[in-house]
Protein backbone atom coordinates (compact mmCIF):
# COMPACT_ATOMS: atom_id res chain seq x y z
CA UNK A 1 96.38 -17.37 38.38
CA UNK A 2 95.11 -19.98 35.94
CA UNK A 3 91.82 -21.70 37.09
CA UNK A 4 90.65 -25.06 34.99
CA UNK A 5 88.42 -27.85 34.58
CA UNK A 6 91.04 -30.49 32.94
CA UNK A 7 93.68 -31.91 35.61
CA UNK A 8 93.52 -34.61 37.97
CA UNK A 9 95.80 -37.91 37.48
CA UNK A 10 94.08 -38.24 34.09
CA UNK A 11 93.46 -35.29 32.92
CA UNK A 12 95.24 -33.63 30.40
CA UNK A 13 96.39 -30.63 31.90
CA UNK A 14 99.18 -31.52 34.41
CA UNK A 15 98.12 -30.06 37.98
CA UNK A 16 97.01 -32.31 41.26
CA UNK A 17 95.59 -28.92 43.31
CA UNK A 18 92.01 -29.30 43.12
CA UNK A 19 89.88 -26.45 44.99
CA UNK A 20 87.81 -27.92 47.05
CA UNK A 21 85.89 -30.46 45.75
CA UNK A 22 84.78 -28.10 43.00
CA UNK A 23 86.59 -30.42 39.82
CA UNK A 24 88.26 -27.18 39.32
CA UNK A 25 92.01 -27.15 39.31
CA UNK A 26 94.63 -24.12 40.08
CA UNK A 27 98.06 -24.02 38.00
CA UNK A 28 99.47 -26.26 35.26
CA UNK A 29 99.82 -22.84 32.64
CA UNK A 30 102.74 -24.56 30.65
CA UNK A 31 101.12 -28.47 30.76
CA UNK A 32 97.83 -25.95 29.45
CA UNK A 33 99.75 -24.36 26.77
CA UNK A 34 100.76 -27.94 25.46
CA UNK A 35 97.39 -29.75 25.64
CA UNK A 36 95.70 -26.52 23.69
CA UNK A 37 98.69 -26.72 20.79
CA UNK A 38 97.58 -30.33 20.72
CA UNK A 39 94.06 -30.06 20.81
CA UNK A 40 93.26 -31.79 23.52
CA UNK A 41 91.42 -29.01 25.47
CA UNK A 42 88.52 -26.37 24.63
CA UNK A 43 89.69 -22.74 25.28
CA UNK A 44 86.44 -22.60 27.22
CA UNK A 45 88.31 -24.94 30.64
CA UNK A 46 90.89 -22.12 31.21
CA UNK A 47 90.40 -19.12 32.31
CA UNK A 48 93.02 -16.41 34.21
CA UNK A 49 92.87 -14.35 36.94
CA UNK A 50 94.62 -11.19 37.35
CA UNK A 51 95.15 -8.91 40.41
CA UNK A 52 93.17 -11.84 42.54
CA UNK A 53 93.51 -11.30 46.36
CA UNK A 54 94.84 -14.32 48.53
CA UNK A 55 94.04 -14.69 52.60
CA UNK A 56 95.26 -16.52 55.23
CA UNK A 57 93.22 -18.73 57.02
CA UNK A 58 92.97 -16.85 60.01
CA UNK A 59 92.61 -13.76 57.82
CA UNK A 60 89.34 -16.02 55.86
CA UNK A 61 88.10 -17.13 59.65
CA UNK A 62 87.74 -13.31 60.52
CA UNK A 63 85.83 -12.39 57.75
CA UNK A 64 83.37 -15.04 57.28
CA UNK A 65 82.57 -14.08 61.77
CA UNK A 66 82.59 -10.80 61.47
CA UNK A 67 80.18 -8.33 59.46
CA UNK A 68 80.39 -4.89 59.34
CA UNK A 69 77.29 -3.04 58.15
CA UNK A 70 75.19 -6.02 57.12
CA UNK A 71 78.06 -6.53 54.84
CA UNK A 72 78.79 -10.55 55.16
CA UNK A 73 81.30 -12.83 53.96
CA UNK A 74 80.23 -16.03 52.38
CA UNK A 75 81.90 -18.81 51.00
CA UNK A 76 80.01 -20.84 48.35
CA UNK A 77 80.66 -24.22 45.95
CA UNK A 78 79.49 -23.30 43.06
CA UNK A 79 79.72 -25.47 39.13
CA UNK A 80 82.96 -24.90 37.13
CA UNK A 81 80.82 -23.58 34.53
CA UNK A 82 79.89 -20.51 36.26
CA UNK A 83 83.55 -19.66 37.22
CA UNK A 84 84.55 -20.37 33.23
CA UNK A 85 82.39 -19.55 31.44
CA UNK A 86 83.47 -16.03 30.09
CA UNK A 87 79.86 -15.13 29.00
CA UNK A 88 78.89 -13.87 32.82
CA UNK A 89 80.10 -10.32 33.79
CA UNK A 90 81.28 -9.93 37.87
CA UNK A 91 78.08 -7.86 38.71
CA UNK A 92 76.00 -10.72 36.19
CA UNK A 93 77.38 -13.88 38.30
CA UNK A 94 77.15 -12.19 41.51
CA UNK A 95 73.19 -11.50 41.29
CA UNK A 96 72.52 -14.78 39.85
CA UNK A 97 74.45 -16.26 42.89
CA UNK A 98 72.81 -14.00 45.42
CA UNK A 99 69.10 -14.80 43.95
């Protein structure tokens, strides 16, 4: 899964599936491919995903009720940048999010 900060009707990487209200789009790999040949992206708006986990929504709606040894679900909006930007490790992200 490719994650991004470039599409929207004018943006240069061709994909309409916005997250959210985020400004951070899902798809649009070959449209990507093109606009970094051509220069008309920074590396830095991309970034992919591997073994990611996808729910349904009744699947989501259980875990964000339920908690199971003060474990909790949460769901949170948080800037592009954070999601992008490569220089955060999971565990460094996470506690910056949870502080």
């Amino acid at each position: 899964m490719m994650l991004h900060s470039a599409g929207g009707p004018d943006g240069p990487i061709q994909s309409e599936s916005m997250l959210g209200m985020s400004g951070m789009y899902e798809g649009g790999i070959v449209s990507a491919m093109e606009a970094a040949n051509a220069g008309k992206i920074e590396p830095g708006r991309c970034k992919f995903f591997f073994s990611h986990m996808e729910f349904t929504e009744k699947e989501l709606d259980n875990m964000f009720a339920g908690s199971d040894e003060g474990d909790v679900w949460m769901s949170l909006e948080i800037p592009t940048e954070y999601v992008l930007d490569s220089d955060y490790s999971r565990g460094q992200l996470w506690s910056k999010l949870r502080n």
